[in-house]
Protein backbone atom coordinates (compact mmCIF):
# COMPACT_ATOMS: atom_id res chain seq x y z
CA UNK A 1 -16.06 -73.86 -160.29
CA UNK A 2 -19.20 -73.81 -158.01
CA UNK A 3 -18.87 -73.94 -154.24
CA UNK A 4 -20.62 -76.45 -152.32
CA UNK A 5 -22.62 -73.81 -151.16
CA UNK A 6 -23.73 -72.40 -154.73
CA UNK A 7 -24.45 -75.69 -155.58
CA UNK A 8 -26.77 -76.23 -152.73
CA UNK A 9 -28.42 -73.21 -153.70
CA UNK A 10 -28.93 -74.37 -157.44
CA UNK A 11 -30.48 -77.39 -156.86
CA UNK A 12 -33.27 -75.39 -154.57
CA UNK A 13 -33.53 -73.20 -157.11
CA UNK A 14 -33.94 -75.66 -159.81
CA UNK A 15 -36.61 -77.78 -157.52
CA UNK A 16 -38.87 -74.29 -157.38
CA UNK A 17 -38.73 -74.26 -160.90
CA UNK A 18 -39.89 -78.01 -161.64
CA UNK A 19 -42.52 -78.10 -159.32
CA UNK A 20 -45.64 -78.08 -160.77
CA UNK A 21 -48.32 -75.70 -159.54
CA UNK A 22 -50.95 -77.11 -157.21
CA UNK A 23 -54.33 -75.84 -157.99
CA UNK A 24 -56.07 -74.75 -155.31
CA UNK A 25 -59.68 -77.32 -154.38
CA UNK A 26 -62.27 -75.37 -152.72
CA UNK A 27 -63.35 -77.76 -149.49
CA UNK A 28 -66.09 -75.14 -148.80
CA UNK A 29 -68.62 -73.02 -150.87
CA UNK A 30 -71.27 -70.72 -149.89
CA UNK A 31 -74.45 -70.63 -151.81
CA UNK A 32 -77.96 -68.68 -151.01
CA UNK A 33 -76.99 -68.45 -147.57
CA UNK A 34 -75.39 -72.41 -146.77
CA UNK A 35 -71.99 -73.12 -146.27
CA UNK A 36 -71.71 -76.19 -148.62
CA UNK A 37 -68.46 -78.90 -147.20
CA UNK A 38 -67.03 -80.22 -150.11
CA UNK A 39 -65.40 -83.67 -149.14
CA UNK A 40 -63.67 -86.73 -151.86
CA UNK A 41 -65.47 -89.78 -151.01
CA UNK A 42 -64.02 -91.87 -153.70
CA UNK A 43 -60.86 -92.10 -156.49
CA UNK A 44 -59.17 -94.05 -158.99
CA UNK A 45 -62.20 -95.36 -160.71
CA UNK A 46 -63.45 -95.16 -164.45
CA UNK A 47 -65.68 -92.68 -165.87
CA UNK A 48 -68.71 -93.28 -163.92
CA UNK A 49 -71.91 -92.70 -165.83
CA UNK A 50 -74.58 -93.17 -163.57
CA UNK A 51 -74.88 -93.29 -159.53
CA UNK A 52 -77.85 -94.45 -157.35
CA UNK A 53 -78.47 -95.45 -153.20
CA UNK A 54 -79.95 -98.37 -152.95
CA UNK A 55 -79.01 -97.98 -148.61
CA UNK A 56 -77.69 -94.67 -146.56
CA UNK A 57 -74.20 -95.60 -147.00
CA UNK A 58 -74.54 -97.88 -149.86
CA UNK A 59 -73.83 -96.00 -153.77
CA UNK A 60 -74.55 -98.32 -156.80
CA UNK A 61 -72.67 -97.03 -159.39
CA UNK A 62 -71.57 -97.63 -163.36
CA UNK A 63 -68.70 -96.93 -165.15
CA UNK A 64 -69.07 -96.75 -169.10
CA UNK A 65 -66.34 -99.10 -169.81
CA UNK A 66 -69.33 -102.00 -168.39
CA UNK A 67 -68.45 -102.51 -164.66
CA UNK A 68 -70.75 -101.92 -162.25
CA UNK A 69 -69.87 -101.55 -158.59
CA UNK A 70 -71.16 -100.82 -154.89
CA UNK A 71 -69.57 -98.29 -152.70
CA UNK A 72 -69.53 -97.90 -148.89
CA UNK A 73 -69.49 -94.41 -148.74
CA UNK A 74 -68.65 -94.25 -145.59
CA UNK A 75 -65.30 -96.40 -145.88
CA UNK A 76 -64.38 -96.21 -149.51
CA UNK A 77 -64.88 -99.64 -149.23
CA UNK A 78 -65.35 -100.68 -153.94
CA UNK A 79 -67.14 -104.08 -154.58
CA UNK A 80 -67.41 -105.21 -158.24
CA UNK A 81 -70.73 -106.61 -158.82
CA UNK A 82 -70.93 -109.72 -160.63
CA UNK A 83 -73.26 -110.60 -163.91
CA UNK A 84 -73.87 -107.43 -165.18
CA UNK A 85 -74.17 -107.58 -169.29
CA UNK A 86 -72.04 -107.05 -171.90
CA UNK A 87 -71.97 -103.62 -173.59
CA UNK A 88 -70.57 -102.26 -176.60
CA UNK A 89 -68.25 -99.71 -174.90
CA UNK A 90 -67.30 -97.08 -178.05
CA UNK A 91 -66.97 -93.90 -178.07
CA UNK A 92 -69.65 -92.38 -176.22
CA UNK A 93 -71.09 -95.83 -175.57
CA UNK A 94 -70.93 -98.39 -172.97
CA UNK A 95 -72.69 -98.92 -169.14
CA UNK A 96 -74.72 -95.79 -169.15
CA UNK A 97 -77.46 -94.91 -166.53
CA UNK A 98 -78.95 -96.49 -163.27
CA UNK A 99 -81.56 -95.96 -161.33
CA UNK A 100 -83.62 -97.75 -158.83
CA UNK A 101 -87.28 -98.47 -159.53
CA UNK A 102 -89.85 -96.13 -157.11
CA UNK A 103 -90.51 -100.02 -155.49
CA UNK A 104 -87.59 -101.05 -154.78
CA UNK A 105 -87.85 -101.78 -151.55
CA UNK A 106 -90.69 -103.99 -152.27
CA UNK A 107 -89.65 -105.27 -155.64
CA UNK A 108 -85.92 -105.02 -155.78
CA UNK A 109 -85.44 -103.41 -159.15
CA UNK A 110 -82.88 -101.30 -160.64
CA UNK A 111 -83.11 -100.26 -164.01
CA UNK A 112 -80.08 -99.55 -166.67
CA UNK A 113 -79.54 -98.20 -169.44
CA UNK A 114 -76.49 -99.00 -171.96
CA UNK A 115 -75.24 -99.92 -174.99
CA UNK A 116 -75.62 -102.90 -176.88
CA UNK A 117 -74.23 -104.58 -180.28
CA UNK A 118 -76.69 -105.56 -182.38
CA UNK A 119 -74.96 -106.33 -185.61
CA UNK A 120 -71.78 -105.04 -185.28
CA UNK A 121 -73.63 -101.71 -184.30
CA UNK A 122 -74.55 -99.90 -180.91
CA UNK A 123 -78.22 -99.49 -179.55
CA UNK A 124 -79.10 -98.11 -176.94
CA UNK A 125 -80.92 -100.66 -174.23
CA UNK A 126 -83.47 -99.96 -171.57
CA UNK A 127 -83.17 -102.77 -169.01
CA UNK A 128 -83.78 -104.05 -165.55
CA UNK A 129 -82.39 -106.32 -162.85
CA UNK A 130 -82.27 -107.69 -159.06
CA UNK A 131 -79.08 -107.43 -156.84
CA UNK A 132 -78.65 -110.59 -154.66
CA UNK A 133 -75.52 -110.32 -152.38
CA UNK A 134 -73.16 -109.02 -155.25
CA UNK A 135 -74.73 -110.25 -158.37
CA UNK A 136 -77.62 -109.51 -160.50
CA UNK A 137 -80.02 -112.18 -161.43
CA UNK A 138 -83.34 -112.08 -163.36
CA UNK A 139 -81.93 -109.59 -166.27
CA UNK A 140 -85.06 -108.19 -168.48
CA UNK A 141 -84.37 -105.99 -171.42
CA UNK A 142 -87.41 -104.08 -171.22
CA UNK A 143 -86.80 -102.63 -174.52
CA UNK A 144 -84.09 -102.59 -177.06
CA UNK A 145 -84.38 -99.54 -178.76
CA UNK A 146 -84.91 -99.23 -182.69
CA UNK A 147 -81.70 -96.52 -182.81
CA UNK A 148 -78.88 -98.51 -184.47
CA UNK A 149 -76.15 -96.59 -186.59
CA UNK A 150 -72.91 -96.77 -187.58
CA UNK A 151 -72.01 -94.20 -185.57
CA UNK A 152 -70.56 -93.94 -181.95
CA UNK A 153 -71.93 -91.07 -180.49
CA UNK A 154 -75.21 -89.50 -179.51
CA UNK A 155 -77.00 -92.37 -177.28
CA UNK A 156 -78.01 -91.23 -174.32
CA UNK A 157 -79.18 -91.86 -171.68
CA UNK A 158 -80.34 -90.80 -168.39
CA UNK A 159 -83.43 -92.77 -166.39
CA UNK A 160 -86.21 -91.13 -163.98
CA UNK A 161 -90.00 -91.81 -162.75
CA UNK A 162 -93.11 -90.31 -162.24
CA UNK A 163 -95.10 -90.93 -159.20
CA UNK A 164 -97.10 -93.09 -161.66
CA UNK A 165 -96.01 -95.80 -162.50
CA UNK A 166 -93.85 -94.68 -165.48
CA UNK A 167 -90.27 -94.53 -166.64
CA UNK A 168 -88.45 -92.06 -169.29
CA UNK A 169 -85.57 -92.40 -170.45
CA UNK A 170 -84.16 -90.95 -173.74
CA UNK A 171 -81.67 -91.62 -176.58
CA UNK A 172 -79.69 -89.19 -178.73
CA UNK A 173 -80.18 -89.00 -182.79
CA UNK A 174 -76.87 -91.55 -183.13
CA UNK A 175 -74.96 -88.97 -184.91
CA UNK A 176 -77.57 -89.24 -188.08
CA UNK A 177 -79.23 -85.77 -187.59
CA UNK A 178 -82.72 -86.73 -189.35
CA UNK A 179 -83.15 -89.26 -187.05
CA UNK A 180 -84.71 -86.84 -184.40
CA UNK A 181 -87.61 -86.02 -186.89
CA UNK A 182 -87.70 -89.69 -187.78
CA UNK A 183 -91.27 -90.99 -186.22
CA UNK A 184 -89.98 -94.43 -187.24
CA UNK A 185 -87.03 -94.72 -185.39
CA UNK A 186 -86.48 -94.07 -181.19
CA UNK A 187 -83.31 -92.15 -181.57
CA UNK A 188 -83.64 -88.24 -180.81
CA UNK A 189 -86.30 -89.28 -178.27
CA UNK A 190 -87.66 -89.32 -174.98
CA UNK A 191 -89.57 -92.12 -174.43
CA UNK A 192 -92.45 -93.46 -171.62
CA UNK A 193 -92.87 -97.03 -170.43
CA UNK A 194 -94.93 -98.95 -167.66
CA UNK A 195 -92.18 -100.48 -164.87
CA UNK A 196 -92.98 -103.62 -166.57
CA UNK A 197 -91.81 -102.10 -169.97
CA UNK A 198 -95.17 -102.11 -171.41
CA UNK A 199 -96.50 -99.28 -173.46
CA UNK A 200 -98.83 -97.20 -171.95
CA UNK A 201 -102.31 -96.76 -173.61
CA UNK A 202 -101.68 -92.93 -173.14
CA UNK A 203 -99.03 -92.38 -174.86
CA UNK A 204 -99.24 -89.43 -177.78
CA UNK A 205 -98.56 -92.32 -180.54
CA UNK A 206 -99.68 -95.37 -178.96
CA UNK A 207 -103.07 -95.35 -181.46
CA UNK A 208 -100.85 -94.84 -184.72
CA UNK A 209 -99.57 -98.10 -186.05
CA UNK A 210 -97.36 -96.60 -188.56
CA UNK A 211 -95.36 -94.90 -185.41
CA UNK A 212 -93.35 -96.15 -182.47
CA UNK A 213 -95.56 -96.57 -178.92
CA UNK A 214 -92.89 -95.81 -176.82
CA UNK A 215 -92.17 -92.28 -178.14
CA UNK A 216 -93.18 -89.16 -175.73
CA UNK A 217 -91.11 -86.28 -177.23
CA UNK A 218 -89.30 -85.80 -180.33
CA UNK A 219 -86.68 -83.81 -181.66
CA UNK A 220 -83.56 -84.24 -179.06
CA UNK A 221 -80.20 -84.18 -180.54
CA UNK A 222 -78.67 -86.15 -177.09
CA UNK A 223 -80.59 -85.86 -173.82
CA UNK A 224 -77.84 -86.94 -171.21
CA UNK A 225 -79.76 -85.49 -168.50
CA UNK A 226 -83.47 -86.35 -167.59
CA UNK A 227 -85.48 -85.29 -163.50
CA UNK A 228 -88.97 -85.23 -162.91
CA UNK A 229 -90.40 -82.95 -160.66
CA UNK A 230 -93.23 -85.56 -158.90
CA UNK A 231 -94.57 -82.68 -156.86
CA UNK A 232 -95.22 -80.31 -160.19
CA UNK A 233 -95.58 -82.87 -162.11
CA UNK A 234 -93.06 -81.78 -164.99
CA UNK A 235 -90.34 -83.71 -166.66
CA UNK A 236 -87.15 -81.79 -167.17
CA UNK A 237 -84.16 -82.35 -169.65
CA UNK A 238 -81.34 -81.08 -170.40
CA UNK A 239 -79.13 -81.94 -173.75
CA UNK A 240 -76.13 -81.17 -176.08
CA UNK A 241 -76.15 -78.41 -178.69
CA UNK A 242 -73.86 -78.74 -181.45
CA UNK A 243 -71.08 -75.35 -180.67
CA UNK A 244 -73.63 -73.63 -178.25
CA UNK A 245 -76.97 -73.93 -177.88
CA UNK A 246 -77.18 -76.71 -174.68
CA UNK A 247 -81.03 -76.77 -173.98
CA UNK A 248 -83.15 -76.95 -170.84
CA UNK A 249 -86.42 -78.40 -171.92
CA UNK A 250 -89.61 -79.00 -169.99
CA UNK A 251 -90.93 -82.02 -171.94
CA UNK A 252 -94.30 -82.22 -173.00
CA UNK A 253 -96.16 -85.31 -174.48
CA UNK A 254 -96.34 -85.13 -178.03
CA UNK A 255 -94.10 -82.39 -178.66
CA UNK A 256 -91.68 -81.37 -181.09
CA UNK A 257 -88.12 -80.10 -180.01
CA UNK A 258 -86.79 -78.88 -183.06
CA UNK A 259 -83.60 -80.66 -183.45
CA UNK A 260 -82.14 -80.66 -186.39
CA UNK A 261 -84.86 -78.09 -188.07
CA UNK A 262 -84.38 -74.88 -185.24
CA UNK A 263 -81.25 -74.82 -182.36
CA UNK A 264 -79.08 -71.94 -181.29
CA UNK A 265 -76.27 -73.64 -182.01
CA UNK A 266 -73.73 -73.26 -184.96
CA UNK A 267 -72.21 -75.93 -187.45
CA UNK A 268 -68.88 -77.29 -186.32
CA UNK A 269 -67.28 -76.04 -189.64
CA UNK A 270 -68.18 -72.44 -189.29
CA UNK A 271 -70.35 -69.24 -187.78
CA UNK A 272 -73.35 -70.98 -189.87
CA UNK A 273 -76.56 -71.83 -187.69
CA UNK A 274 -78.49 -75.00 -187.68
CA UNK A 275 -80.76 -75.45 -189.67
CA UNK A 276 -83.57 -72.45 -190.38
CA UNK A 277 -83.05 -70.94 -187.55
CA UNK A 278 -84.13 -70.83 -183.83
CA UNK A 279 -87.78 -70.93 -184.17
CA UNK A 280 -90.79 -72.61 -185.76
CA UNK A 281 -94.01 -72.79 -185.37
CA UNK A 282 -95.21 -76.05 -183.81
CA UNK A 283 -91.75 -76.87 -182.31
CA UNK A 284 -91.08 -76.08 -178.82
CA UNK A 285 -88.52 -73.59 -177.14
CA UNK A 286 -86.30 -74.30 -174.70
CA UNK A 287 -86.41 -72.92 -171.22
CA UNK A 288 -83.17 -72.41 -170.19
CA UNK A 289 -80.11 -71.87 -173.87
CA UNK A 290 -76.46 -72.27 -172.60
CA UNK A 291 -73.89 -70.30 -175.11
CA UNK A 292 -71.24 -71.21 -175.23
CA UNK A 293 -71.43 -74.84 -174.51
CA UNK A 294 -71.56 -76.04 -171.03
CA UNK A 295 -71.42 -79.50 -172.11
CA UNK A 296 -74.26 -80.61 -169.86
CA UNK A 297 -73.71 -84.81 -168.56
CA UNK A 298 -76.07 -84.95 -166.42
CA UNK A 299 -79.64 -83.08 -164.38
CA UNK A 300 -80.92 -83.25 -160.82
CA UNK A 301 -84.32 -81.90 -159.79
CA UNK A 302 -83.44 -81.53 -156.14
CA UNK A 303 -85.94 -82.06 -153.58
CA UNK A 304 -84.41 -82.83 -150.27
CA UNK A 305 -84.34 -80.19 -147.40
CA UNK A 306 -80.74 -81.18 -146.20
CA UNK A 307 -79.80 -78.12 -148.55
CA UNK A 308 -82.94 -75.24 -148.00
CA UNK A 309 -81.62 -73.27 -150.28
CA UNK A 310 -81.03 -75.39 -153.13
CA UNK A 311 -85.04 -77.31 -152.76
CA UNK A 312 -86.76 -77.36 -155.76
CA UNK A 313 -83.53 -76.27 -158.21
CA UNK A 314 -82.38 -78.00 -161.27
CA UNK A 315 -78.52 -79.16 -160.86
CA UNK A 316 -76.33 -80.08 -163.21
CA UNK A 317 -73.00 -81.02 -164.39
CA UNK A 318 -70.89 -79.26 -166.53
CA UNK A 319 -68.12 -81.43 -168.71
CA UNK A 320 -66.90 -78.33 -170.97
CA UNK A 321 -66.84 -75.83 -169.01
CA UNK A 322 -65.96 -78.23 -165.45
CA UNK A 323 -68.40 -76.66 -163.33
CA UNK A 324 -71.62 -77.32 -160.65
CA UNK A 325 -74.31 -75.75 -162.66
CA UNK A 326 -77.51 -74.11 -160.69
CA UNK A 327 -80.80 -73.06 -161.77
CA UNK A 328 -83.57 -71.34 -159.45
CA UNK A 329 -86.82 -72.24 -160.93
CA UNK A 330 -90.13 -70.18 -160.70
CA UNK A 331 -93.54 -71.84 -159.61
CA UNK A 332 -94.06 -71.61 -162.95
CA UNK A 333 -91.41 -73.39 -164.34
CA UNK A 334 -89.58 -70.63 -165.71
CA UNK A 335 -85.61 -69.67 -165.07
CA UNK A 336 -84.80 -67.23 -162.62
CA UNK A 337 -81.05 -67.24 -162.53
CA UNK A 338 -77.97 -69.33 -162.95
CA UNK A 339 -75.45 -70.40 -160.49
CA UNK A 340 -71.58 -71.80 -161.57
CA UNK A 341 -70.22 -73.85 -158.68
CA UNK A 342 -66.76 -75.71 -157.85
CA UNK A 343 -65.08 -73.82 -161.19
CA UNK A 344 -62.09 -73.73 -159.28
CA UNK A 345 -62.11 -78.12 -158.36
CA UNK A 346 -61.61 -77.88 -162.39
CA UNK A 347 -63.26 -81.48 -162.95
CA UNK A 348 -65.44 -82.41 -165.91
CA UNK A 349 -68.72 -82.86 -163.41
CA UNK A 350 -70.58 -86.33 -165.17
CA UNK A 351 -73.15 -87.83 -162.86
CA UNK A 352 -75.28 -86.37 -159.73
CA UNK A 353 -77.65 -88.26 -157.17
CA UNK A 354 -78.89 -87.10 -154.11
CA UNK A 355 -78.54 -89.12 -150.99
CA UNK A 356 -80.83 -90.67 -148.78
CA UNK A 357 -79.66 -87.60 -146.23
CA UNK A 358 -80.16 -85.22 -149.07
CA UNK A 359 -76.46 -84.55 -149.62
CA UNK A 360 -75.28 -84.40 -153.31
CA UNK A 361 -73.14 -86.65 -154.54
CA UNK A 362 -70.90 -86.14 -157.71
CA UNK A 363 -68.78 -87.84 -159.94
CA UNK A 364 -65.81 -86.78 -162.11
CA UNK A 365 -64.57 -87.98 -165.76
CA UNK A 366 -61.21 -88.32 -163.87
CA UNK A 367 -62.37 -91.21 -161.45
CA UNK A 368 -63.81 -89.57 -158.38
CA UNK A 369 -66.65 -89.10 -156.29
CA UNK A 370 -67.38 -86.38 -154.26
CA UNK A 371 -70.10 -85.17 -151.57
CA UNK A 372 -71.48 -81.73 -150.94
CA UNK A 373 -73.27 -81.61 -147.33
CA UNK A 374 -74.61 -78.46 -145.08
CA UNK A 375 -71.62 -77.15 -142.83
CA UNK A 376 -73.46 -76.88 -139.57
């Protein structure tokens, strides 16, 4: 019969042994010289796709499931935005991107990106609005892309701009691999629009009738994240291989990026590569080949001086493999090295923006929002 003592002692014991283990969250990183502060600015919301300031404290932000909402970063303070449309949220579908138009303080316009149903099927939708106290008003899809499948992967879609008067934004090949050579069809593309969502008369295959005006690049199997360099002038993405072979592309007009003819990727069934191979002439090569998978959700060119070290690198997050993920650049465009961050917050890393301060915000697939900043 156990003492009052030994039974004391058991329950301890047994309360070690149930407890579960606390990983450890890194609240600061060091990183070409900076001491990064890591700091949680937000929790308990959905899996938020897209994230854009439209103030200094103020983060617009959508979750796929179709909400979108405004954050006070500063407080924590969540307001649900009224009037925002409804999206087919499936699968990898739903509220995608935002982003706020290079005139916005002038214009008031914030474009989106998501996923509509267009009989009984998902498309992927390039759209824009105004914010007026806490609802949108004047909704214009600007173009309601020819993508539709019965699939429910594979849309999409990240938003950027050029310093002139253009904005890209891309959709996957919707699961249907032949798509992405498919000049009659928008998904595997990258496409280029006036603000106004007009077609620009310099587009690569504005002149041919028989193709699609909008299209700038071909051959994407799921661009999820899209930056443009303004200073350079070069528009980066970065997208999904099948089981390895996540790209970096510098995107050209007019070209060809292979998928589903060359990848360095294998087949989901087996050691098999895609395709012919990794090359072929007249389709372009990636800059930057992640394998294995990183699972890429997003790409930042960042350009603020808040973080010295970091100026002029592409940043982005890692889903897979729940990392920060940094590449140095060369004047040239070309990859210098690689840089894994915030392994150790073991989050699946979805959306990046960079502040009006030129802090880096994050989100998470598990409902939060976090900030790096310089640690003076």
């Amino acid at each position: 019969m156990l003492t009052l003592k030994h039974k004391i002692l058991v329950t301890i014991f047994c309360c070690f042994i149930v407890l579960p283990a606390v990983a450890s969250i890194p609240t600061t990183i060091q990183s070409e010289g900076m001491k990064l502060k890591l700091e949680q600015v937000a929790d308990g919301l959905g899996v938020v796709w897209g994230m854009s300031f439209i103030s200094r404290k103020q983060l617009l932000i959508t979750e796929r499931i179709g909400t979108v909402k405004l954050i006070d970063v500063d407080s924590g303070r969540v307001t649900l935005l009224k009037n925002a449309p409804e999206v087919l949220a499936q699968g990898q579908g739903g509220m995608l991107d935002v982003a706020l138009s290079p005139n916005y303080k002038k214009e008031g316009w914030i474009y989106f990106t998501y996923v509509k149903d267009v009989d009984n099927e998902g498309v992927t939708v390039l759209a824009r609005a105004k914010l007026v106290s806490d609802t949108f008003e004047d909704w214009q899809e600007l173009l309601v892309t020819k993508s539709k499948t019965g699939e429910t992967r594979h849309f999409g879609s990240r938003i950027t701009f050029d310093a002139q008067g253009h904005v890209f934004f891309g959709v996957g090949d919707r699961g249907v691999r032949d798509n992405a050579q498919d000049l009659t069809n928008h998904a595997g593309t990258i496409m280029r629009l006036n603000l106004d969502g007009s077609v620009p008369s310099d587009n690569p295959f504005s002149k041919n009738k028989k193709l699609l005006p909008e299209v700038w690049s071909v051959g994407h199997r799921n661009p999820q994240g899209m930056s443009y360099d303004v200073e350079n002038k070069r528009l980066w993405s970065i997208e999904h291989g099948p089981r390895g072979g996540d790209e970096i592309n510098l995107i050209k007009p007019g070209a060809n990026y292979g998928w589903p003819v060359i990848s360095y990727g294998k087949e989901y069934w087996g050691p098999v590569d895609v395709g012919e191979g990794t090359h072929r002439e007249g389709m372009e090569q990636p800059v930057k080949v992640y394998i294995p998978s990183i699972a890429p959700g997003s790409l930042l060119f960042y350009s603020a001086d808040d973080l010295p070290g970091w100026k002029g690198n592409l940043l982005s997050g890692a889903l897979k493999l729940r990392h920060l993920n940094r590449i140095v650049l060369s004047k040239q465009g070309e990859v210098i090295k690689e840089e894994r961050l915030l392994e150790g917050l073991d989050e699946r890393i979805r959306a990046l923006t960079q502040s009006p301060q030129g802090w880096l915000y994050f989100s998470t697939d598990s409902g939060k929002i976090y900030r790096l900043s310089r640690l003076e």
